[in-house]
N, C-alpha and C. Protein backbone atom coordinates (compact mmCIF):
# COMPACT_ATOMS: atom_id res chain seq x y z
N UNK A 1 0.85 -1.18 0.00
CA UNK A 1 0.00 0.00 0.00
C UNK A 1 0.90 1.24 0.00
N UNK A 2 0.48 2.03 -1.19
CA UNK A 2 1.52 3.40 -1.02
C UNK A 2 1.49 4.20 0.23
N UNK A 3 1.93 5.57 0.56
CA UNK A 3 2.42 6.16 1.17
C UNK A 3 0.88 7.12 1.39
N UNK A 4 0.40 7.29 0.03
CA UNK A 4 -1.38 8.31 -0.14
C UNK A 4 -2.37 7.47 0.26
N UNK A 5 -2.26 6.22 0.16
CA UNK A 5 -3.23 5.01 0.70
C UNK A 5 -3.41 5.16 2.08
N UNK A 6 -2.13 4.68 2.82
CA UNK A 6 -2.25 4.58 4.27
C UNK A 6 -2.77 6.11 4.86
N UNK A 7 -2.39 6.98 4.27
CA UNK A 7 -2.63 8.08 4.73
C UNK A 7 -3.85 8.59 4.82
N UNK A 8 -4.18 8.27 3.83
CA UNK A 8 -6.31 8.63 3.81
C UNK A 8 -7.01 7.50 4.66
N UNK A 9 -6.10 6.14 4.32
CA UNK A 9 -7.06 5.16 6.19
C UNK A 9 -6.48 5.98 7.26
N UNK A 10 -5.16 6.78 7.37
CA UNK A 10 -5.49 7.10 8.98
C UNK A 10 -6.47 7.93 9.27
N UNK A 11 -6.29 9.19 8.11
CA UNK A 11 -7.28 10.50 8.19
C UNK A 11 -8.93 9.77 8.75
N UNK A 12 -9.05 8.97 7.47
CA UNK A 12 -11.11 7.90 7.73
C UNK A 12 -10.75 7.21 9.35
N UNK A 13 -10.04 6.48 9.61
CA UNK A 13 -9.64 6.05 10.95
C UNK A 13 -9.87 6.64 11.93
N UNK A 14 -8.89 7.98 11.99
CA UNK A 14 -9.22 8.74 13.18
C UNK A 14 -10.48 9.77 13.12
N UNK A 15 -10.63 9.84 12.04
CA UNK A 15 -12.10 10.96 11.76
C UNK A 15 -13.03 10.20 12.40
N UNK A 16 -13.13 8.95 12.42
CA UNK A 16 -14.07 7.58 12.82
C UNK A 16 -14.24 7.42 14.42
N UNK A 17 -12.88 7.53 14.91
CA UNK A 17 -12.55 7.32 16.03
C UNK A 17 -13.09 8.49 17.07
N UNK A 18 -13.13 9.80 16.18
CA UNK A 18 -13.80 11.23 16.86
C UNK A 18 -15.37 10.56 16.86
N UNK A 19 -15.84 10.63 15.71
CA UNK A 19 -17.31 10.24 15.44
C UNK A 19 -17.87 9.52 15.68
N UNK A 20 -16.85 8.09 16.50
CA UNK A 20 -17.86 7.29 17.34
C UNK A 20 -17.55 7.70 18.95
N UNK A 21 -17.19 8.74 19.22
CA UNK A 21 -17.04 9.04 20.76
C UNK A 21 -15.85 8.31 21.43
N UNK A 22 -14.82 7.48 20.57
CA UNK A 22 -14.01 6.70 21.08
C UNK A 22 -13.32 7.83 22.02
N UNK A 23 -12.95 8.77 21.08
CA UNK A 23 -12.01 9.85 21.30
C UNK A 23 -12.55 11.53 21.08
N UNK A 24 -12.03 12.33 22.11
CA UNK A 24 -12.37 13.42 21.70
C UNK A 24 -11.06 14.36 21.71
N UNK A 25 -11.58 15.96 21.77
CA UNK A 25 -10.98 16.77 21.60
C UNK A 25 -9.41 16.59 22.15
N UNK A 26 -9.90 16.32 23.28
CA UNK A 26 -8.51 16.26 24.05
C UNK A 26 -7.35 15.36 23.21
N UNK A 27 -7.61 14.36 22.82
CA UNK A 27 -6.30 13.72 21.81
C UNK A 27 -6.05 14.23 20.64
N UNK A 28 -6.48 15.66 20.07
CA UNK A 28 -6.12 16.37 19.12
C UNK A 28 -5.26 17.27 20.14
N UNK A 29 -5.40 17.62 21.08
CA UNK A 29 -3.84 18.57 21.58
C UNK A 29 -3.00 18.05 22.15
N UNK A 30 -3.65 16.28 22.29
CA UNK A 30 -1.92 15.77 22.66
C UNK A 30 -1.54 15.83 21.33
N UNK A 31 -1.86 15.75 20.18
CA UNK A 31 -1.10 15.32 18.98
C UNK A 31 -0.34 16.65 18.67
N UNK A 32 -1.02 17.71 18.98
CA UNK A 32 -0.02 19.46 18.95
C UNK A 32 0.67 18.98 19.51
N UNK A 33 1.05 18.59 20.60
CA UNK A 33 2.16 18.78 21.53
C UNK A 33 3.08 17.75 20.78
N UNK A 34 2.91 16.79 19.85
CA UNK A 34 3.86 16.25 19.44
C UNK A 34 5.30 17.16 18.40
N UNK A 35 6.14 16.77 18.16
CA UNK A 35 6.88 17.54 17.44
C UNK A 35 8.21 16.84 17.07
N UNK A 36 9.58 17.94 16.36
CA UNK A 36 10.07 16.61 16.20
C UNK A 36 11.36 16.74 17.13
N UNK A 37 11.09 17.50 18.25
CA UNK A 37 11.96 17.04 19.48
C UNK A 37 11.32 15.91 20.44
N UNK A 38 9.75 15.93 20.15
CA UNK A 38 9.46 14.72 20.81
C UNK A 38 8.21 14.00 19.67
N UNK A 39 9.09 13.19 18.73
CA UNK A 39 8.36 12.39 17.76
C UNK A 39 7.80 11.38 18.47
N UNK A 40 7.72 10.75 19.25
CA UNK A 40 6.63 9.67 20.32
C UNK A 40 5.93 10.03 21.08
N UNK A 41 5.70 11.28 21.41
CA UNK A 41 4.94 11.95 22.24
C UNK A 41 4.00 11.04 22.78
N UNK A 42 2.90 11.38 21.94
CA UNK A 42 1.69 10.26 21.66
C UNK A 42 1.65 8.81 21.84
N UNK A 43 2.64 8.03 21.46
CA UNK A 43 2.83 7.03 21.64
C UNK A 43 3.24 6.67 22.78
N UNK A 44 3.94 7.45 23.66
CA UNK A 44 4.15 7.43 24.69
C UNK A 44 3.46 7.37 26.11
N UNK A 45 2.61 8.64 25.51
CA UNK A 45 1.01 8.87 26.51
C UNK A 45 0.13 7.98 26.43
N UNK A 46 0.07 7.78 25.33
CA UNK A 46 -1.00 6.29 25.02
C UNK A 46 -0.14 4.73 26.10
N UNK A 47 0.80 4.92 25.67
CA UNK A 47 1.41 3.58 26.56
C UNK A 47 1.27 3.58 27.96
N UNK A 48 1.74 4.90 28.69
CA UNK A 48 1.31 5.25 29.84
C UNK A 48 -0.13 4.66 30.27
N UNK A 49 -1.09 5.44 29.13
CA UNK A 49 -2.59 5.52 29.66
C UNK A 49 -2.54 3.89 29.93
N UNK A 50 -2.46 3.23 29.04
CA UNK A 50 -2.12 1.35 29.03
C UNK A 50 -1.91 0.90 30.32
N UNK A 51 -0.71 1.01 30.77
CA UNK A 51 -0.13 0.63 31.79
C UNK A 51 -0.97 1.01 32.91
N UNK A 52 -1.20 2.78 32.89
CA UNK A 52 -2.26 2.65 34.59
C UNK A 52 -3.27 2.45 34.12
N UNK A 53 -4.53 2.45 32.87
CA UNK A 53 -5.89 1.69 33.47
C UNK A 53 -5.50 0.06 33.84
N UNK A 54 -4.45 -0.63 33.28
CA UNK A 54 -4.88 -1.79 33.37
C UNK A 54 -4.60 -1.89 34.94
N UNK A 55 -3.77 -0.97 35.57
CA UNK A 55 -3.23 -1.40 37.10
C UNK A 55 -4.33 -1.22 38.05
N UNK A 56 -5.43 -0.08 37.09
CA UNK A 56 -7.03 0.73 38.11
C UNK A 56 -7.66 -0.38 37.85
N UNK A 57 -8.02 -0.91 36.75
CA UNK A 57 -8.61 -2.13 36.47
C UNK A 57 -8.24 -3.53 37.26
N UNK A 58 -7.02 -3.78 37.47
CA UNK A 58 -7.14 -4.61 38.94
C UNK A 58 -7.22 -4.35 40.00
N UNK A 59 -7.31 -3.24 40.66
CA UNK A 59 -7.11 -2.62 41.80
C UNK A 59 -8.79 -2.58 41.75
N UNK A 60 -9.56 -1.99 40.62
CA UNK A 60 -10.97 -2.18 40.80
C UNK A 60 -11.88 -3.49 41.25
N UNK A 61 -11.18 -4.39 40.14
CA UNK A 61 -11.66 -5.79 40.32
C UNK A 61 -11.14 -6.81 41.76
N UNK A 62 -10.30 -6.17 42.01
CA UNK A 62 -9.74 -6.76 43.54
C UNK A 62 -10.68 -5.67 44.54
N UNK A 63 -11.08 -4.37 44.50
CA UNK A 63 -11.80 -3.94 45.55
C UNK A 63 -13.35 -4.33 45.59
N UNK A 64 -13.76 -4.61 44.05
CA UNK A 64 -15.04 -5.42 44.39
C UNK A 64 -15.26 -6.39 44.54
N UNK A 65 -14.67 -7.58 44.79
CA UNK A 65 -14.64 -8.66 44.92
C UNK A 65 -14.27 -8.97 46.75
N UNK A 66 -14.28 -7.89 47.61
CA UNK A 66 -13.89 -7.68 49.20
C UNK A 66 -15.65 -8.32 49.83
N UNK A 67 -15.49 -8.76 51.05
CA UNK A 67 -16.68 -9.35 51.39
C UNK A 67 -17.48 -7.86 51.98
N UNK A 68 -16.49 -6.76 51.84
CA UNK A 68 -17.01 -5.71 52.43
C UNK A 68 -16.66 -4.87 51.74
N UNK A 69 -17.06 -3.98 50.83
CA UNK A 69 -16.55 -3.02 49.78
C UNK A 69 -16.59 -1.88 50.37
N UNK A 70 -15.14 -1.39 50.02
CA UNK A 70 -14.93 -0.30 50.34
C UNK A 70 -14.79 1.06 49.05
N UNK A 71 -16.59 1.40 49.44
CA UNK A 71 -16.69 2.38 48.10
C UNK A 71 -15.81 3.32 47.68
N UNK A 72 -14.89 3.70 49.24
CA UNK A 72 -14.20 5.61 48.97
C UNK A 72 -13.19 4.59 47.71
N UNK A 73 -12.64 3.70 48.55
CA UNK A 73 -11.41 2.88 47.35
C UNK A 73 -12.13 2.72 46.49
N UNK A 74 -13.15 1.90 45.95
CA UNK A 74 -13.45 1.86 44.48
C UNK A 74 -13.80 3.59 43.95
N UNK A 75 -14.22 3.97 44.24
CA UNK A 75 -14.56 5.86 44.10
C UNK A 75 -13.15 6.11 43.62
N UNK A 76 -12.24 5.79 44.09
CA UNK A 76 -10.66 6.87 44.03
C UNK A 76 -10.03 6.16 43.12
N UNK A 77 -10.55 4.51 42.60
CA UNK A 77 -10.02 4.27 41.47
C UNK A 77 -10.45 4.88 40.05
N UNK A 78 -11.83 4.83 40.53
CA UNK A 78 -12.62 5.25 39.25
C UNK A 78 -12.24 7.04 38.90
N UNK A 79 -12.19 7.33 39.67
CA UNK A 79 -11.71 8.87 40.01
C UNK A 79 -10.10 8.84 38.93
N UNK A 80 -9.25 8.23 39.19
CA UNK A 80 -7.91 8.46 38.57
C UNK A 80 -8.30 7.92 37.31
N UNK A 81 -8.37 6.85 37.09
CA UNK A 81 -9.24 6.19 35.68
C UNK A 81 -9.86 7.30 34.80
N UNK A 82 -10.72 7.93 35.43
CA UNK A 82 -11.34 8.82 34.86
C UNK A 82 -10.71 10.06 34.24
N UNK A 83 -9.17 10.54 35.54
CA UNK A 83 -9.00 11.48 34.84
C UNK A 83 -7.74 10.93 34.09
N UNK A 84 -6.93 9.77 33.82
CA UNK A 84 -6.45 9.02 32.69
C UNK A 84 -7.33 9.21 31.63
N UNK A 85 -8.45 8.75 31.93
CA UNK A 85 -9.14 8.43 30.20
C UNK A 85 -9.48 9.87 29.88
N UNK A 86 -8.92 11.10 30.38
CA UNK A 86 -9.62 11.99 30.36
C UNK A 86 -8.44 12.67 29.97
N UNK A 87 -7.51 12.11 30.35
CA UNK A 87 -6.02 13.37 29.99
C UNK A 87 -5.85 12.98 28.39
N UNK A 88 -5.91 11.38 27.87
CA UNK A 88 -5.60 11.04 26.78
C UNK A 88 -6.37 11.59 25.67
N UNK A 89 -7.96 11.63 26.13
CA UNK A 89 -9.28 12.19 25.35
C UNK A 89 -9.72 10.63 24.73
N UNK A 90 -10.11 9.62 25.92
CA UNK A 90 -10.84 8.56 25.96
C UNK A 90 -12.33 8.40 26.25
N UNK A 91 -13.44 9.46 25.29
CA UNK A 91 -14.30 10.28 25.48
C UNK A 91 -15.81 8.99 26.48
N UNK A 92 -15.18 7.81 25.49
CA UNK A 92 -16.09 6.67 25.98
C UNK A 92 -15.57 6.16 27.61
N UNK A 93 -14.51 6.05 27.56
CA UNK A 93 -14.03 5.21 29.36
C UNK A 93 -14.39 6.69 30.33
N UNK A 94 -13.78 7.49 29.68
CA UNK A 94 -14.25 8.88 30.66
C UNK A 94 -15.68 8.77 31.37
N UNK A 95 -16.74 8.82 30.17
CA UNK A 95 -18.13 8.94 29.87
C UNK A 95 -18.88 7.82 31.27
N UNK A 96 -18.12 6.43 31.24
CA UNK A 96 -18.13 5.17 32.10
C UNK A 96 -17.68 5.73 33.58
N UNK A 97 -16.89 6.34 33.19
CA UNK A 97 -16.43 6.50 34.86
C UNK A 97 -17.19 7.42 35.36
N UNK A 98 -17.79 8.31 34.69
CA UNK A 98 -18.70 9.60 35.62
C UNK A 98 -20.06 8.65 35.44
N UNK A 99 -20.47 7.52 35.33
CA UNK A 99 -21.51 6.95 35.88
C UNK A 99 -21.09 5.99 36.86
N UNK A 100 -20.01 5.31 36.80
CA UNK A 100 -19.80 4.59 37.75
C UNK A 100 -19.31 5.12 39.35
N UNK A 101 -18.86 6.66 38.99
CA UNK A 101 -19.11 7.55 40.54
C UNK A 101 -20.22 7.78 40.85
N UNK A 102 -21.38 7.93 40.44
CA UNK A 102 -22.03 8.18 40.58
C UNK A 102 -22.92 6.98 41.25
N UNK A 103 -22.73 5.94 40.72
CA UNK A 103 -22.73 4.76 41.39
C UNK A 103 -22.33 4.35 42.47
N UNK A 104 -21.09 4.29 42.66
CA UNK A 104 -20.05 4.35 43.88
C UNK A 104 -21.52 5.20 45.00
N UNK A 105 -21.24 6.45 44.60
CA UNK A 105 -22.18 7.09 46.17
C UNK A 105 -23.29 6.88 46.27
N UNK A 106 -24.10 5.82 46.08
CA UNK A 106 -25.27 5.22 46.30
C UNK A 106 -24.80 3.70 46.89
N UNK A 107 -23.77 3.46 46.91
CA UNK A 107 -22.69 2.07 47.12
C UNK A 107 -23.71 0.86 46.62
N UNK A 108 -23.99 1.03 45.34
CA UNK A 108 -25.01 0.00 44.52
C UNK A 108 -23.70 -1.02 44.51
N UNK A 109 -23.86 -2.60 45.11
CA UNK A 109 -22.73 -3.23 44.53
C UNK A 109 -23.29 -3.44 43.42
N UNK A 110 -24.20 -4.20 42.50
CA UNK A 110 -24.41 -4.64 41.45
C UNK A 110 -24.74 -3.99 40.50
N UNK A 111 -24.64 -2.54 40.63
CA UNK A 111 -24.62 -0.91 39.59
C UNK A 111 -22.85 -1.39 39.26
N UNK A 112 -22.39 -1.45 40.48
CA UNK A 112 -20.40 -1.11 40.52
C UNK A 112 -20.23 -2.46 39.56
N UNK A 113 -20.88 -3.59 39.91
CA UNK A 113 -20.68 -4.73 38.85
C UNK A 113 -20.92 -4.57 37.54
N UNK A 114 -21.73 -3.99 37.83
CA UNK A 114 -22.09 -3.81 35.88
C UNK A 114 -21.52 -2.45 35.15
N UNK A 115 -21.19 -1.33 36.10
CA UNK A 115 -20.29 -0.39 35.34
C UNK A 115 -19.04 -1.01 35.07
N UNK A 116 -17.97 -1.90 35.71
CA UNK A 116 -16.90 -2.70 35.57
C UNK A 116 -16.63 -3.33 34.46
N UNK A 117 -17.75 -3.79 34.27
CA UNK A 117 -18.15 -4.71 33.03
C UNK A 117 -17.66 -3.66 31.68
N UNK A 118 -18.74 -2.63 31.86
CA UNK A 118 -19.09 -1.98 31.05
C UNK A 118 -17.40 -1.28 30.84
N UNK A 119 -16.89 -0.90 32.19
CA UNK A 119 -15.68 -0.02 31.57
C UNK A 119 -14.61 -0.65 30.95
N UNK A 120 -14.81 -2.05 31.48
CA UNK A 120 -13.51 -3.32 30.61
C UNK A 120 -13.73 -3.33 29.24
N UNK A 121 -14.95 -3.52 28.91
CA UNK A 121 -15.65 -3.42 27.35
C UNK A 121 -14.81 -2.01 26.73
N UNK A 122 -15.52 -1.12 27.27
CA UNK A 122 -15.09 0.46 26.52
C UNK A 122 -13.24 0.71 26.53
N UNK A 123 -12.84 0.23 27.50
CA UNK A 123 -11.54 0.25 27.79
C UNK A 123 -10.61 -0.38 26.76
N UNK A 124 -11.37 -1.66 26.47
CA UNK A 124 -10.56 -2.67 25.36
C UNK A 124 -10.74 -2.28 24.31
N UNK A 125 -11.89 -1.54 23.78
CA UNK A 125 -12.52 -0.96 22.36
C UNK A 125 -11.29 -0.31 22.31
N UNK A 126 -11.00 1.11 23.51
CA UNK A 126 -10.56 2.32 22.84
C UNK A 126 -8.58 1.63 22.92
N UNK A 127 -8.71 0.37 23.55
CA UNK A 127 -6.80 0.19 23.09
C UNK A 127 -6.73 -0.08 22.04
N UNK A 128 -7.80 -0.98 21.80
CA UNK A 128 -7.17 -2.08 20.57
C UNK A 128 -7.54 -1.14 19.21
N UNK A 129 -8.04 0.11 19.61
CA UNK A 129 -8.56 1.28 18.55
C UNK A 129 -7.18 2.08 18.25
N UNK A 130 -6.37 2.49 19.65
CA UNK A 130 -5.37 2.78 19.82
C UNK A 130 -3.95 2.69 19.22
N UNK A 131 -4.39 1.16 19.18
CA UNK A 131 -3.09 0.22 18.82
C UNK A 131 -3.37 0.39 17.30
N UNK A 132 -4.65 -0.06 16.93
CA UNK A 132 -4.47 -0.08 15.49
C UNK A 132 -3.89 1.36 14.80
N UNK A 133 -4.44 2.61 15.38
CA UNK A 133 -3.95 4.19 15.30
C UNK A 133 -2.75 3.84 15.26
N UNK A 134 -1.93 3.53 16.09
CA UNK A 134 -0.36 3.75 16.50
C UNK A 134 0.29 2.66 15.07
N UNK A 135 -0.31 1.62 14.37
CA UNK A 135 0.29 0.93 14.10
C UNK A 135 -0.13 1.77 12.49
N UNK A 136 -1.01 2.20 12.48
CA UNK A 136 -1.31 2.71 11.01
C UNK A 136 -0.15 3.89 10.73
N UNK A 137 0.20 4.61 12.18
CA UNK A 137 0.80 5.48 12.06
C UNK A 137 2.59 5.25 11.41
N UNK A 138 3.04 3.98 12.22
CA UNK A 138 4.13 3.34 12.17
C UNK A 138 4.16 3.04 10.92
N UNK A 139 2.84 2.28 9.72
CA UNK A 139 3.34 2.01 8.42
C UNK A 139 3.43 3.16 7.72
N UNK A 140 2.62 4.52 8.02
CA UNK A 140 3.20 5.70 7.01
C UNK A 140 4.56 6.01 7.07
N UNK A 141 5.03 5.95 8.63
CA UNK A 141 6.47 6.70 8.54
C UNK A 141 7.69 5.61 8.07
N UNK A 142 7.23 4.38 7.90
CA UNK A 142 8.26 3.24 7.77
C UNK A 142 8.37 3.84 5.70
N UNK A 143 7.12 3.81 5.22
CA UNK A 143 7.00 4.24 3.76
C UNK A 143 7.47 5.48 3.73
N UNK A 144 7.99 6.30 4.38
CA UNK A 144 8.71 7.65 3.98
C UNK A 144 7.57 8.59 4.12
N UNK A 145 6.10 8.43 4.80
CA UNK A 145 5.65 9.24 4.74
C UNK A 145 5.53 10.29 6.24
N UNK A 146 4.49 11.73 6.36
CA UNK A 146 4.08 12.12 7.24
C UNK A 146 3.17 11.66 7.97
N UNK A 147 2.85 12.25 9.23
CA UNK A 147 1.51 11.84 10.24
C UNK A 147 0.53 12.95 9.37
N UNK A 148 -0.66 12.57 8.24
CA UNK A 148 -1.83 13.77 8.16
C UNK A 148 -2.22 14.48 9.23
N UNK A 149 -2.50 15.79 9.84
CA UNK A 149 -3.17 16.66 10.62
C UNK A 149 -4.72 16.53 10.13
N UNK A 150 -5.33 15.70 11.40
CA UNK A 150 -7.12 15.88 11.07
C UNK A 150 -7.84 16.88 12.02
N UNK A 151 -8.22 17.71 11.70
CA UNK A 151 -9.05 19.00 11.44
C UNK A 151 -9.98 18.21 12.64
């Protein structure tokens, strides 16, 4: 696939990725902040984001699974989670976590069960959405090309 090929799937890709709520605004100014003193920027932040939901994501699933749940702890996971999926512009896990606080202070366990659910689902959508982004990105620049700027 040429160099104009890959480039119009990332542009439809990420235009896609805005338009299904995967992602919002906010991951258009991490991509400003990229440059070419820091060409991984992005890739970087994204790896980050990786590493701590999956650590909130056990720390979640180990605090609900206590014979006695302790909401402030599930609250303060969902809380950092939130503002992870929120620094990256993870418009869907964000979206999950301000219902699942909201949950938390009613201490619904089986609301907290099923937002969990729900945020593992949205969580895995927006990596493996991620990954494919990062990897589309990797075959333009391997072909000699640029990253397109989407509007």
């Amino acid at each position: 696939m040429d160099v104009v090929q890959l480039q119009r799937r990332y542009t439809e890709y990420l235009t896609s990725l805005f338009t299904d709520g995967f992602l919002d605004e906010q991951f258009k100014q991490l991509q400003e902040l990229q440059d070419e003193n820091s060409p991984d920027f992005v890739f970087e932040v994204v790896n980050l984001f990786f590493e701590d939901s999956e650590r909130l994501l056990n720390e979640l699933a180990k605090a609900l699974v206590q014979p006695s749940i302790d909401f402030k702890k599930v609250d303060a996971h969902v809380h950092q989670l939130k503002g992870s999926s929120s620094s990256i512009g993870a418009g869907r896990v964000k979206n999950v976590c301000v219902a699942f606080r909201n949950i938390c202070e009613e201490q619904n366990i089986e609301g907290c069960l099923r937002c969990m659910q729900q945020i593992k689902h949205e969580y895995s959508l927006v990596k493996n959405k991620l990954e494919n982004l990062i990897r589309l990105e990797q075959q333009i620049i391997q072909a000699g090309g640029e990253i397109p700027v989407v509007e």
